[in-house]
C-alpha atoms as a PDB file:
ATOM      1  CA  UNK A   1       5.685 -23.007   6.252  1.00  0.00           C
ATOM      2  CA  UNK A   2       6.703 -19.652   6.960  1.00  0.00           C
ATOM      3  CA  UNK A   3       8.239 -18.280  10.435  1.00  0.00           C
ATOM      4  CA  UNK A   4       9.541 -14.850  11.238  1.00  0.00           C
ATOM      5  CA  UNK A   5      12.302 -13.987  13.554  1.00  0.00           C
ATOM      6  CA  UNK A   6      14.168 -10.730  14.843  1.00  0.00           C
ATOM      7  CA  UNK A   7      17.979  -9.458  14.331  1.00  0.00           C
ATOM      8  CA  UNK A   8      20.730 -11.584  13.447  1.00  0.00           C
ATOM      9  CA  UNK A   9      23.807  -9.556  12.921  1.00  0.00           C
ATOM     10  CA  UNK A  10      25.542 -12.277  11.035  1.00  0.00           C
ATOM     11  CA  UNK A  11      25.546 -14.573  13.983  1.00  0.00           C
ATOM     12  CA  UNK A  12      25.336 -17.891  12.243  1.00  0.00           C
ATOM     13  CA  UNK A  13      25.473 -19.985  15.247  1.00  0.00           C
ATOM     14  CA  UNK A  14      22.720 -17.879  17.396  1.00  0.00           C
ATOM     15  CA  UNK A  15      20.405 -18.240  13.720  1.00  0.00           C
ATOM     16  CA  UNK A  16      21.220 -21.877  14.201  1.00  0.00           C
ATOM     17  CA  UNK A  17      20.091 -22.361  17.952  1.00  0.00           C
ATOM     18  CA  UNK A  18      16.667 -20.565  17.228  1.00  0.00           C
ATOM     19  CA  UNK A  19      15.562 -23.138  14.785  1.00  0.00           C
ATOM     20  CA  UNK A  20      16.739 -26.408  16.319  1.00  0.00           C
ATOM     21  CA  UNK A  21      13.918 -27.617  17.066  1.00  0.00           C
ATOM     22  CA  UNK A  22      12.203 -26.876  14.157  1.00  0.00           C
ATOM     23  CA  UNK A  23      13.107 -29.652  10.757  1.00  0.00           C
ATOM     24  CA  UNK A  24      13.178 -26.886   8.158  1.00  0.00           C
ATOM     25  CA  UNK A  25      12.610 -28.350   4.391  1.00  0.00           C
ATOM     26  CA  UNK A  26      12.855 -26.822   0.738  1.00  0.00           C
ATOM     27  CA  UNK A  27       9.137 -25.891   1.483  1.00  0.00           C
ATOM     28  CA  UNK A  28      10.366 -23.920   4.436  1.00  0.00           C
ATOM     29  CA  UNK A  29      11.162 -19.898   4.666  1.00  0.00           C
ATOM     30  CA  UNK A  30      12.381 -17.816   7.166  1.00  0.00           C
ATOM     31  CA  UNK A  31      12.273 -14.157   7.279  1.00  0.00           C
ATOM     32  CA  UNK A  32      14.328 -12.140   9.049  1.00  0.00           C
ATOM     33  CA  UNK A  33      13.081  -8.379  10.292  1.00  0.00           C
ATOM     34  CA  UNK A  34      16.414  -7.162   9.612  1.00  0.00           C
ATOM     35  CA  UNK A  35      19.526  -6.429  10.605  1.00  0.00           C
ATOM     36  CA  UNK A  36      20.538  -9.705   8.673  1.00  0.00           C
ATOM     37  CA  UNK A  37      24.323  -9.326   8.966  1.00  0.00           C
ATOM     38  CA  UNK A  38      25.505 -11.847   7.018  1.00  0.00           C
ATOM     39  CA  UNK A  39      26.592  -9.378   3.943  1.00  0.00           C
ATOM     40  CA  UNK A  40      28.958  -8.013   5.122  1.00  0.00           C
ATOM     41  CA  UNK A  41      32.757  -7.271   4.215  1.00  0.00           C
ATOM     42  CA  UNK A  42      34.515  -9.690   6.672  1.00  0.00           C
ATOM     43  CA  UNK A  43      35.734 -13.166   6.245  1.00  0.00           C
ATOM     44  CA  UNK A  44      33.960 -15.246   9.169  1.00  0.00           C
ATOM     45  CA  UNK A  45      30.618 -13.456   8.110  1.00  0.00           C
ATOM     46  CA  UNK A  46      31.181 -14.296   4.020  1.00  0.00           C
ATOM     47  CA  UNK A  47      31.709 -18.112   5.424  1.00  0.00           C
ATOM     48  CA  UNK A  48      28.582 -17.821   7.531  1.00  0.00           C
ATOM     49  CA  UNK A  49      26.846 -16.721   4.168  1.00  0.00           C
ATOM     50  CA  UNK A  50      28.636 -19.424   1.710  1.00  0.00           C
ATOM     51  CA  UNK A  51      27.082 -21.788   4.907  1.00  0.00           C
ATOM     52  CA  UNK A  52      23.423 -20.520   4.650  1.00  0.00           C
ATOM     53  CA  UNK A  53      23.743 -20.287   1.009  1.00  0.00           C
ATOM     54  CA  UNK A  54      23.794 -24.336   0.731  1.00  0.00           C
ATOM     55  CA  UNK A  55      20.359 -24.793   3.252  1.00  0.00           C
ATOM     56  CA  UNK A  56      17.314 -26.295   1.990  1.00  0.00           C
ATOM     57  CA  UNK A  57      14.908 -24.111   2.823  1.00  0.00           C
ATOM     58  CA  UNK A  58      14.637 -19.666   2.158  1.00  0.00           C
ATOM     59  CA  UNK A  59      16.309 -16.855   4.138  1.00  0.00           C
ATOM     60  CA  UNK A  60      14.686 -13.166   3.214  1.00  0.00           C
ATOM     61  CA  UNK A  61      15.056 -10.343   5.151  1.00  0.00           C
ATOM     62  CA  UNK A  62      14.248  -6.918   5.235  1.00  0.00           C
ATOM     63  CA  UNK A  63      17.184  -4.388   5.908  1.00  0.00           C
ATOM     64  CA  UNK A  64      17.862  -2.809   8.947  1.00  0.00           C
ATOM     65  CA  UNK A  65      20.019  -0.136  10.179  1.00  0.00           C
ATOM     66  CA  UNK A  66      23.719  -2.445  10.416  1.00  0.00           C
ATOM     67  CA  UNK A  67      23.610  -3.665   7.357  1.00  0.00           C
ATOM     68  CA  UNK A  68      26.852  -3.411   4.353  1.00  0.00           C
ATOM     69  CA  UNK A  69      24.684  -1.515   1.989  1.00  0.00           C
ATOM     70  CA  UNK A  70      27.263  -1.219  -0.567  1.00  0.00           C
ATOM     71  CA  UNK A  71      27.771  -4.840  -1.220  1.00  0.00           C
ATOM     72  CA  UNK A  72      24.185  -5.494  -0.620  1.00  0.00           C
ATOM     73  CA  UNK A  73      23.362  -3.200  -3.441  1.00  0.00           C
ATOM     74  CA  UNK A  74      26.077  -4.747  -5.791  1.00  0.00           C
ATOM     75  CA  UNK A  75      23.513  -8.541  -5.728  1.00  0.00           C
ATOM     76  CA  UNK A  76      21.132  -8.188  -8.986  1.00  0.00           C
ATOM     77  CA  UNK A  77      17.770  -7.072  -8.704  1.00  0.00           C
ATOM     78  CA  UNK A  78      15.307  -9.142  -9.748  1.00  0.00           C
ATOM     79  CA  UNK A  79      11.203 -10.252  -9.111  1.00  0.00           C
ATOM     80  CA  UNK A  80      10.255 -13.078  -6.814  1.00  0.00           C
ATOM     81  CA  UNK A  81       6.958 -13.618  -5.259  1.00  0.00           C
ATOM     82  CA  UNK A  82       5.676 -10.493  -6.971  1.00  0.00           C
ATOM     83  CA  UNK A  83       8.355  -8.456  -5.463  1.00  0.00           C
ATOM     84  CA  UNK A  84      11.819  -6.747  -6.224  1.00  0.00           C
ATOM     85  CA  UNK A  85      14.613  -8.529  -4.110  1.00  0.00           C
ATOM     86  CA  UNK A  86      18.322  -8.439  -4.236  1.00  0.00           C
ATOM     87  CA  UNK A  87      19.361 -11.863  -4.815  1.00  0.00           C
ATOM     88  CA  UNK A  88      21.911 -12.983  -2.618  1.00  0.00           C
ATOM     89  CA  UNK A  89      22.059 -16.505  -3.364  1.00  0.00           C
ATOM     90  CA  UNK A  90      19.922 -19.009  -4.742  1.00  0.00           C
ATOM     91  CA  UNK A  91      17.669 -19.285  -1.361  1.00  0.00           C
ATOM     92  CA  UNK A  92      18.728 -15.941   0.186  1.00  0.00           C
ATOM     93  CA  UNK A  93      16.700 -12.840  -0.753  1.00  0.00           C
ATOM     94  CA  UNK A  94      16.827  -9.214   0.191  1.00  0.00           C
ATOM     95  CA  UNK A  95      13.471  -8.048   0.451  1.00  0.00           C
ATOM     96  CA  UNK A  96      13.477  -4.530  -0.951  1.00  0.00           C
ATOM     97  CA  UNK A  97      10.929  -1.550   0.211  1.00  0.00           C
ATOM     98  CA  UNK A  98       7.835  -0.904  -0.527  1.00  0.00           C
ATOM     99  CA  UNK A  99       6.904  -4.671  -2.401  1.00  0.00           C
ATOM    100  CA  UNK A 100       4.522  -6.545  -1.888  1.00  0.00           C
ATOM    101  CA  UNK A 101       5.528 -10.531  -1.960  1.00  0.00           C
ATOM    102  CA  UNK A 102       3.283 -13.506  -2.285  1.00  0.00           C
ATOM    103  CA  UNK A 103       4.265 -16.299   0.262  1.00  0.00           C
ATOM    104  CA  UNK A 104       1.722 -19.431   1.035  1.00  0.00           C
ATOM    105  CA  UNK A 105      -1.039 -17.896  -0.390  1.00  0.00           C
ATOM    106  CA  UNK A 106      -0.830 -14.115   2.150  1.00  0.00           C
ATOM    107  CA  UNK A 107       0.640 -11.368   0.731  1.00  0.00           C
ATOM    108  CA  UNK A 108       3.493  -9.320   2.715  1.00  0.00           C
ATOM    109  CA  UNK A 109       4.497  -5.856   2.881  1.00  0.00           C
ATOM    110  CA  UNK A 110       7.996  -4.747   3.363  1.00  0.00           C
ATOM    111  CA  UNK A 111       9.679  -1.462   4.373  1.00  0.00           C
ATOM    112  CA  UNK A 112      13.486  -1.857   6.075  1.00  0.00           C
ATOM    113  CA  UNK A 113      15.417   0.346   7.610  1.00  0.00           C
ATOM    114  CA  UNK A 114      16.192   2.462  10.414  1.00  0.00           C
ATOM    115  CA  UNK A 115      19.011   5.034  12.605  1.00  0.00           C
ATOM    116  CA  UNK A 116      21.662   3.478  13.999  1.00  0.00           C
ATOM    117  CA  UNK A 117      21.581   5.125  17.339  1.00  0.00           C
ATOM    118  CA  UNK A 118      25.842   4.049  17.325  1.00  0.00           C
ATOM    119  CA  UNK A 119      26.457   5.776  14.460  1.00  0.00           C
ATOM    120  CA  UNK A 120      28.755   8.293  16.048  1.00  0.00           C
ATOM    121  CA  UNK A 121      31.171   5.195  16.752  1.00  0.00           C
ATOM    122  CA  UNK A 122      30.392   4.350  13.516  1.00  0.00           C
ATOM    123  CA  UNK A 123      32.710   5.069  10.487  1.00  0.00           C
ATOM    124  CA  UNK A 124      30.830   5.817   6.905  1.00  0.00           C
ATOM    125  CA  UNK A 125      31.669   3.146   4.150  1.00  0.00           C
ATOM    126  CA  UNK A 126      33.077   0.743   7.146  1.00  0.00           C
ATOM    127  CA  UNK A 127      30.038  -0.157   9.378  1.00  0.00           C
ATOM    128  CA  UNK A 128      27.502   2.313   8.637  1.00  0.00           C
ATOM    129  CA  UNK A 129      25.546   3.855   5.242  1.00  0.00           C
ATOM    130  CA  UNK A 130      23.389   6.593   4.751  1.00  0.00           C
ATOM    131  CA  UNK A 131      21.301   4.290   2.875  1.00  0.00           C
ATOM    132  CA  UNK A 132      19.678   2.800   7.029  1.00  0.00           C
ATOM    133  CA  UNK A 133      17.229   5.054   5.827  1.00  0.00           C
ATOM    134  CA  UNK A 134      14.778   4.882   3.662  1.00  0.00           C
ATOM    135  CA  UNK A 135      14.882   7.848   0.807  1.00  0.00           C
ATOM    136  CA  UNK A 136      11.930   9.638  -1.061  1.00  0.00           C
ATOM    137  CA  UNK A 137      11.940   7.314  -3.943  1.00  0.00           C
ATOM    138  CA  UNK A 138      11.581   4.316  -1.400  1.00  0.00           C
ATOM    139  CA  UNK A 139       8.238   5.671   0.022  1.00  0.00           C
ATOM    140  CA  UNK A 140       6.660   6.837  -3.265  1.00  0.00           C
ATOM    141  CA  UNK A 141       7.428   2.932  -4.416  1.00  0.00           C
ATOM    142  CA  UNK A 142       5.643   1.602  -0.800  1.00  0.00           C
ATOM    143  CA  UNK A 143       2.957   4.389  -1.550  1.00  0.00           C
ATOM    144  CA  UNK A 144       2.296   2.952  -5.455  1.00  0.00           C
ATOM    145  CA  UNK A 145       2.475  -0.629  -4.209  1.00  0.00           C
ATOM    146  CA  UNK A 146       0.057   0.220  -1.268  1.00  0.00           C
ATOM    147  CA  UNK A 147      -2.335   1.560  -3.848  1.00  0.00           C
ATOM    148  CA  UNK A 148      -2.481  -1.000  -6.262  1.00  0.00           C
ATOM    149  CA  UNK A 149      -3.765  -3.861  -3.848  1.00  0.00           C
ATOM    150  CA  UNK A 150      -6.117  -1.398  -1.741  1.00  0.00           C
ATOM    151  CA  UNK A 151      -4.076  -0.953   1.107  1.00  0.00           C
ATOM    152  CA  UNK A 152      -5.198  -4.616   2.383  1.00  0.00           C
ATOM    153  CA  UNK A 153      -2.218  -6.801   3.173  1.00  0.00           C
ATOM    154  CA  UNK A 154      -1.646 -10.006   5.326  1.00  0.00           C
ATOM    155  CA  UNK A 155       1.633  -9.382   6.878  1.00  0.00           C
ATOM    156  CA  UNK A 156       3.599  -6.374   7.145  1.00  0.00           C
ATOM    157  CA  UNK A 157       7.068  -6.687   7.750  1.00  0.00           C
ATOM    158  CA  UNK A 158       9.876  -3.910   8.907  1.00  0.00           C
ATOM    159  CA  UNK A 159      13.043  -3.426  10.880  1.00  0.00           C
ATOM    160  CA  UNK A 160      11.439  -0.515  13.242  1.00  0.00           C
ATOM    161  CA  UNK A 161       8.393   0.014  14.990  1.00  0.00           C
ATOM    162  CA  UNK A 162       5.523   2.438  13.993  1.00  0.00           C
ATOM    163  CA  UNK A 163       6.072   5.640  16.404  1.00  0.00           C
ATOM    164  CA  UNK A 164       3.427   4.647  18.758  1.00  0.00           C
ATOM    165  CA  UNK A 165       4.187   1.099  19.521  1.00  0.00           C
ATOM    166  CA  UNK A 166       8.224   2.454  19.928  1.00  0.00           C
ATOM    167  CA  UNK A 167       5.972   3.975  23.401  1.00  0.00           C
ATOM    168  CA  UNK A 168       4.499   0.369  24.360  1.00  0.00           C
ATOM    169  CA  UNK A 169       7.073  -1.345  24.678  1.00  0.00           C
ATOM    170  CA  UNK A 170       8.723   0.998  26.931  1.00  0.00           C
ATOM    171  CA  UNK A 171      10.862   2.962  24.918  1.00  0.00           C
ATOM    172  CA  UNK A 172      11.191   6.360  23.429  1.00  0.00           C
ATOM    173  CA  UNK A 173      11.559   7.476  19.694  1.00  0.00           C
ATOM    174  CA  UNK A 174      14.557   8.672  18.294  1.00  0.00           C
ATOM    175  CA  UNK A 175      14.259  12.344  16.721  1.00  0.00           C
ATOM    176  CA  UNK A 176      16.085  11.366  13.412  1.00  0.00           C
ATOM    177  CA  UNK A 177      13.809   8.435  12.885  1.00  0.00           C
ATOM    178  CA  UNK A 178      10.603  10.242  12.879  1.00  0.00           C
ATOM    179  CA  UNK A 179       9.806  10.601   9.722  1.00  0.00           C
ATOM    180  CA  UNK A 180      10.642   6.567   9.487  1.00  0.00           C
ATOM    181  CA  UNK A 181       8.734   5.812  12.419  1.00  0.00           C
ATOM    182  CA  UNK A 182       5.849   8.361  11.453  1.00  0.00           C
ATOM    183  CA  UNK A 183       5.249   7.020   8.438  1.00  0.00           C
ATOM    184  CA  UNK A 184       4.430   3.792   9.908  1.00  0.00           C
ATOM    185  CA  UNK A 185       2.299   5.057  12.288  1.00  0.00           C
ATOM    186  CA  UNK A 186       0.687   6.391   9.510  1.00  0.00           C
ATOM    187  CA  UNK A 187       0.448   3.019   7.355  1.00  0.00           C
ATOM    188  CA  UNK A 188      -1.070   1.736  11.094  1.00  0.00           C
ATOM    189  CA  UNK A 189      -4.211   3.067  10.597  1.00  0.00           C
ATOM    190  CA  UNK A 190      -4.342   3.608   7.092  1.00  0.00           C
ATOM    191  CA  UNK A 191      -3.775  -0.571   6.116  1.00  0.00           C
ATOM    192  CA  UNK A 192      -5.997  -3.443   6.888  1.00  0.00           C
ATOM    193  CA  UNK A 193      -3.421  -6.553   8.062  1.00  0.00           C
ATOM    194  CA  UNK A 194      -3.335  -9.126  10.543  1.00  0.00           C
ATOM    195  CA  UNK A 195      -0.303  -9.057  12.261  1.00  0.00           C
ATOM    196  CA  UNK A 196       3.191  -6.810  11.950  1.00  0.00           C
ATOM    197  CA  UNK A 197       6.593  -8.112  13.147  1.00  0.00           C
ATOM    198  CA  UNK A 198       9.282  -5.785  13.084  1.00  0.00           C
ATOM    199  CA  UNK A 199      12.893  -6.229  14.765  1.00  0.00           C
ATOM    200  CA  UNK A 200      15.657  -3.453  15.911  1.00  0.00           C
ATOM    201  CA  UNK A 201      15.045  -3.009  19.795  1.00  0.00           C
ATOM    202  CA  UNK A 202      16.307  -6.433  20.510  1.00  0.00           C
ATOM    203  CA  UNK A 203      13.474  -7.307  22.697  1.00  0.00           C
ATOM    204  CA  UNK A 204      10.426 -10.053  22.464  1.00  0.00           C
ATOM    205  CA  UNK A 205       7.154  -8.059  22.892  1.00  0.00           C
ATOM    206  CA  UNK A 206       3.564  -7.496  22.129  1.00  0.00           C
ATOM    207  CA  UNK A 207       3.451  -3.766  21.492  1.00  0.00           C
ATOM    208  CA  UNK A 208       0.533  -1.750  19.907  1.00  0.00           C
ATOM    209  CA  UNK A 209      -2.458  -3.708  19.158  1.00  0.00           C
ATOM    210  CA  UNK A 210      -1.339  -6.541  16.402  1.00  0.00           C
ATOM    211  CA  UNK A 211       2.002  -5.448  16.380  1.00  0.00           C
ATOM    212  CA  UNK A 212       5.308  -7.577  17.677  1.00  0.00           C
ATOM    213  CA  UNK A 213       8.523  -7.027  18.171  1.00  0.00           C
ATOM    214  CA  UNK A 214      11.060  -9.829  17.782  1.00  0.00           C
ATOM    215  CA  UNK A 215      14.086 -10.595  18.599  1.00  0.00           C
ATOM    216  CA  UNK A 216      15.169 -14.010  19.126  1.00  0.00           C
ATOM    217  CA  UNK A 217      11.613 -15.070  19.484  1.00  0.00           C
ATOM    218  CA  UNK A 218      10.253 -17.909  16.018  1.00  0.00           C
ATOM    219  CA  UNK A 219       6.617 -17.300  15.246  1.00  0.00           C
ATOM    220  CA  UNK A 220       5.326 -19.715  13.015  1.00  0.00           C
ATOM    221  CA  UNK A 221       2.656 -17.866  10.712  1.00  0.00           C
ATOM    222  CA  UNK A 222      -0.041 -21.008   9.854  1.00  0.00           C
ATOM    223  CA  UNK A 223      -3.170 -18.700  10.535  1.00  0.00           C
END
C-alpha cells in the first residue's frame, strides 16, 4: 500500500505518531511531499536516519525548500520504479524532478522544491541551498518525461502548490516562486491525473479542484 504525508523536518518522533495506527510491512511505502529533514548535517537527525534506515517498509520523498542539498547530492544516483532517485539507504529514496515512478501499478510524477521564505535568517551552505529551486535543466527533464507518457499520470507529487491553489487555501504567492509555482499551474491544465498532494504550507487542505495540501494529514492511495 502506498500513503502520502506532508513535511517532516527530520522529526522522527512526529513521523512516528502519524503512522501508529497504521501496521506498515515490506509491502508498505510512504512518501513524503518534502521537506524530509532527515539528511541533514547534525547528529540527532543522522541517528533519526540510521533509525528509519532499518524499517520494513519505503520512505521517498520529494525535496523541499529545508533540505541539506549538499549531502543529499553526495547519495548515488540510480533508477528505481522507472525513475532517477538518490539512494539514501536501502528503503529510503530521494525522488528526483521531473521522473516518472511506477508504484502499485499508477504511475507518479515528481517535481520538489521551493523558496524558503526564512532564508534571510538563513546562512548559505549551513541551512539553506540555492539548489530549493528547481534549475532549467530540471524542467526540460519534467518537460521530456511529461512527453514521453502523453502527459497522463496517476499521481503528481511536489513540495509547493500550483499558483492558483497557493489562492484557495488562503494564502498568497511568493514573488520569487513564480516561475515554480507557474509552472505548475501550467502542468494543472496541461496533465490528465487524479489527485496531487503537495506539502510546504504546513496546513491540511483541499485546495484547487483535485489538489491537497498535507501536512500531518496520512492519505492512503487504494483508488
Amino acid at each position: 500500500m502506498v500513503y502520502v504525508t506532508g513535511d517532516t523536518h527530520g522529526m522522527y518522533y512526529d513521523l512516528k505518531e502519524r503512522f501508529k495506527n497504521i501496521e506498515l510491512t515490506c509491502d508498505d511505502t510512504i512518501i513524503i511531499c518534502g521537506d524530509f529533514g532527515f539528511v541533514w548535517n547534525e547528529t540527532e537527525k543522522k541517528e533519526f536516519l540510521k533509525k528509519l534506515s532499518q524499517e520494513v517498509y519505503t520512505i521517498a520523498f520529494v525535496d523541499g525548500n529545508h533540505e541539506d542539498f549538499s549531502m543529499l547530492n553526495e547519495y548515488p544516483v540510480t533508477e528505481w520504479n522507472g525513475g532517477k532517485v538518490h539512494k539514501v539507504a536501502a528503503n529510503i529514496y530521494h525522488l528526483m524532478r521531473g521522473q516518472l515512478f511506477s508504484i502499485e501499478g499508477k504511475t507518479y510524477f515528481t517535481m520538489g522544491g521551493a523558496y524558503s521564505l526564512d532564508k534571510y535568517r538563513r546562512v548559505e551552505g549551513i541551512d539553506w541551498w540555492k539548489e530549493e529551486l528547481p534549475n532549467s535543466d530540471d524542467y526540460k527533464t519534467a518537460d521530456k518525461t511529461l512527453t514521453k507518457c502523453g502527459n497522463i499520470v496517476d499521481y503528481v507529487i511536489t513540495h509547493t502548490l500550483p499558483q492558483s491553489s497557493i489562492h484557495y487555501i488562503g494564502r498568497v504567492p511568493d514573488i520569487h516562486d513564480l516561475e515554480l509555482t507557474g509552472y505548475l499551474d501550467w502542468l494543472y491544465d496541461k496533465l490528465e491525473f487524479k489527485k496531487w498532494f503537495a506539502g510546504h504550507f504546513h496546513v491540511n487542505k483541499q485546495a484547487r479542484g483535485n489538489v491537497r495540501v498535507l501536512y500531518d494529514d496520512v492519505v492512503r492511495l487504494d483508488d
